[in-house]
C-alpha atoms as a PDB file:
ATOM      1  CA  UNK A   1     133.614  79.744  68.467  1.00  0.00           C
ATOM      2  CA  UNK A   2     135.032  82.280  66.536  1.00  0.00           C
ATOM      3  CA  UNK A   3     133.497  84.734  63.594  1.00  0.00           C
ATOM      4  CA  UNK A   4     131.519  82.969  60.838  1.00  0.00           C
ATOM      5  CA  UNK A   5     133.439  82.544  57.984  1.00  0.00           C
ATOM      6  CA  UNK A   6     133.497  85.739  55.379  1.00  0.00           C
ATOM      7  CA  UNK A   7     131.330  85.407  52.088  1.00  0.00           C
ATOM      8  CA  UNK A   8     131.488  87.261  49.244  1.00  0.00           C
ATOM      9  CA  UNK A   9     128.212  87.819  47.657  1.00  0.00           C
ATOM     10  CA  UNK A  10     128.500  89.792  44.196  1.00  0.00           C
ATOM     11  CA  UNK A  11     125.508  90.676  42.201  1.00  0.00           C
ATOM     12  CA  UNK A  12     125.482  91.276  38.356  1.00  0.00           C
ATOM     13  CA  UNK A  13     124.234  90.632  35.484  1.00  0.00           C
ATOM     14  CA  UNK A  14     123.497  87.632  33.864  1.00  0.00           C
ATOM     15  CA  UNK A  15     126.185  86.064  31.429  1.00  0.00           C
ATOM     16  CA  UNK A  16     126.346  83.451  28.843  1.00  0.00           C
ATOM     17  CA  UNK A  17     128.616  81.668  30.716  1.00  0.00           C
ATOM     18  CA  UNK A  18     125.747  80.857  33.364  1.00  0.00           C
ATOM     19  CA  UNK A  19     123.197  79.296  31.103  1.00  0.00           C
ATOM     20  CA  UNK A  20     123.908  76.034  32.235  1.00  0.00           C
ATOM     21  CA  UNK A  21     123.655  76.498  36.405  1.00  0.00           C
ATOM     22  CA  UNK A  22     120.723  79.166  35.971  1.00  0.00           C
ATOM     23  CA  UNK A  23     118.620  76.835  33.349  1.00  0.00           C
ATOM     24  CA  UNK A  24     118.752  74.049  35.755  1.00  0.00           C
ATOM     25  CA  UNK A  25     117.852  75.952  38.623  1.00  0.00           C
ATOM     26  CA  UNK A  26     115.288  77.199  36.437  1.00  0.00           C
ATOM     27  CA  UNK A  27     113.871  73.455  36.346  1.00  0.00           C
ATOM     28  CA  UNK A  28     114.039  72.829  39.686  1.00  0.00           C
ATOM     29  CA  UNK A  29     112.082  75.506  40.677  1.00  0.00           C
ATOM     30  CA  UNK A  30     109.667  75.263  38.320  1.00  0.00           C
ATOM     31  CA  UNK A  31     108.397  72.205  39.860  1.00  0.00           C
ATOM     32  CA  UNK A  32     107.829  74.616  43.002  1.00  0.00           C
ATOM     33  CA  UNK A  33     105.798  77.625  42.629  1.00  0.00           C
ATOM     34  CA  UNK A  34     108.574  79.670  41.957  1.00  0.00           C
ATOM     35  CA  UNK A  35     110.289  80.754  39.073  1.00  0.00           C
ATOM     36  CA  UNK A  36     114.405  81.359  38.896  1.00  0.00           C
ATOM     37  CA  UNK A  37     114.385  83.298  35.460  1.00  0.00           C
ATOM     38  CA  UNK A  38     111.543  85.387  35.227  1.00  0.00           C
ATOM     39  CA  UNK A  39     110.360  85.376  31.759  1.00  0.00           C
ATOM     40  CA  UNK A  40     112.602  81.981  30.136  1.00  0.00           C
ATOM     41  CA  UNK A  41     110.395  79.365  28.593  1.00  0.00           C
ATOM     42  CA  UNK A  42     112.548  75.714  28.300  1.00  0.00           C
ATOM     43  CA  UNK A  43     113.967  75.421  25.153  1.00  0.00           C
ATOM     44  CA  UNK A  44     114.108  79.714  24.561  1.00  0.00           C
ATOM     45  CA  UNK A  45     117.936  80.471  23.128  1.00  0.00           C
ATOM     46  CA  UNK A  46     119.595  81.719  26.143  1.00  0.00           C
ATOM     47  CA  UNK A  47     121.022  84.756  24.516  1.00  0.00           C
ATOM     48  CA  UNK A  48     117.338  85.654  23.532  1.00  0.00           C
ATOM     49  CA  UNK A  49     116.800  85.934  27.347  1.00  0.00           C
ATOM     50  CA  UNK A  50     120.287  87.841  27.711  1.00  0.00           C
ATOM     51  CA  UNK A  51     118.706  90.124  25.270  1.00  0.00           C
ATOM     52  CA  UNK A  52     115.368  90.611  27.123  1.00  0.00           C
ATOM     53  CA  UNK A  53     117.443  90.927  30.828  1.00  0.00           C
ATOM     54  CA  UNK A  54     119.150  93.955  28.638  1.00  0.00           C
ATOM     55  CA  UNK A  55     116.096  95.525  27.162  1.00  0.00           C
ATOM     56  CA  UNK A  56     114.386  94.992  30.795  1.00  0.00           C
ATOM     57  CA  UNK A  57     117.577  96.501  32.747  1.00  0.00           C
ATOM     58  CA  UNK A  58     117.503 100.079  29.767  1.00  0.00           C
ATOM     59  CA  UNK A  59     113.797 100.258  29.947  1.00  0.00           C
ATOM     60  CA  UNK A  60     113.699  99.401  26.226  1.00  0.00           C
ATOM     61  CA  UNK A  61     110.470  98.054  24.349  1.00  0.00           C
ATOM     62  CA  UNK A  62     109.037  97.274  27.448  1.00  0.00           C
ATOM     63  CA  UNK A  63     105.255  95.677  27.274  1.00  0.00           C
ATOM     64  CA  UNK A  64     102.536  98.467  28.775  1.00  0.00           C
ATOM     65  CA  UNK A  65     102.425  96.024  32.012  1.00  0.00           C
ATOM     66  CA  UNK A  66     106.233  96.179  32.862  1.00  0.00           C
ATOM     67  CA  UNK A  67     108.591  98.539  34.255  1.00  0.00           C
ATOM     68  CA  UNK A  68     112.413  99.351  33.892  1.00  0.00           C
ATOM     69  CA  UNK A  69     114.037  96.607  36.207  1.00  0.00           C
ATOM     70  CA  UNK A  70     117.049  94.701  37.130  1.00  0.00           C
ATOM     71  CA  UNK A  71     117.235  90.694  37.003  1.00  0.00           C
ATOM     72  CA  UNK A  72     120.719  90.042  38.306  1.00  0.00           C
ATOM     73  CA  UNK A  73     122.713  87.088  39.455  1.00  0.00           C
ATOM     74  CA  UNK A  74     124.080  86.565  42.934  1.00  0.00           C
ATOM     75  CA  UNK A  75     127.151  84.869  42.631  1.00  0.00           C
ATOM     76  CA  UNK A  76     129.860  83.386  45.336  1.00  0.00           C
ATOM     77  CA  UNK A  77     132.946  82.276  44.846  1.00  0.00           C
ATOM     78  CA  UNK A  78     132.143  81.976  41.161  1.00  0.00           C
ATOM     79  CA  UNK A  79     129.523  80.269  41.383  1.00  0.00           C
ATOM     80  CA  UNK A  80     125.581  80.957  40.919  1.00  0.00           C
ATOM     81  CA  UNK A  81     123.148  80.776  44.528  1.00  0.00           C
ATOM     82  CA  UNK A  82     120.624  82.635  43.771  1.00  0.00           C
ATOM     83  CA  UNK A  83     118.707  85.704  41.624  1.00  0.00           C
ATOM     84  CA  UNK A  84     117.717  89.253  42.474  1.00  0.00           C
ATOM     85  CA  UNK A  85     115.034  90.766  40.895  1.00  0.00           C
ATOM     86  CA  UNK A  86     114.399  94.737  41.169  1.00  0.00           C
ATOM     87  CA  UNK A  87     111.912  96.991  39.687  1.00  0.00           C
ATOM     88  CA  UNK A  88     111.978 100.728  39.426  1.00  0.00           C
ATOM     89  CA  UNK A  89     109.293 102.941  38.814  1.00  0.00           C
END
C-alpha cells in the first residue's frame, strides 16, 4: 500500500457559479438538523445571499446578535464538498 492519494482542498468564498451544487446541498440537509448555508431561505435570490456572505465577511450592517465572520466554500477539484463557517470576535 502506498501513500493515500493527494487532495487539494481550497477554501473561498462563495460564487455565483455555485448556486446550483450549494442550494441543493442546502435541501438535503435541511431535512437533517443541519443547515449548509447559514442564513438562505428556498426561493431567496442567490446573489442576495452573495451579498449577505459579503456584508457578514466586512463586518458590515451586521444585526446586534452577529459578529464579523467568514462563510466559505471548500472546494476539490472544482467541485463543492463542503462549507466552513468562522466567526471572529
Amino acid at each position: 500500500m502506498g501513500p493515500p492519494p493527494s487532495v487539494s482542498l481550497l477554501l473561498r468564498p462563495f460564487e455565483a457559479a455555485d448556486e446550483q451544487a450549494a442550494v441543493a446541498a442546502h435541501a438535503r440537509s435541511r431535512r437533517t438538523t443541519s443547515t449548509f448555508l447559514l442564513g438562505y431561505e428556498p426561493g431567496m435570490p442567490w446573489s442576495d445571499w452573495l451579498a449577505d456572505t459579503e456584508r457578514n465577511l466586512r463586518g458590515v450592517d451586521l444585526p446586534a446578535d452577529r459578529v464579523r465572520s467568514a462563510f466559505l466554500a471548500a472546494v476539490v477539484d472544482g467541485a463543492l464538498v463542503g462549507r466552513v463557517p468562522s466567526g471572529s470576535p
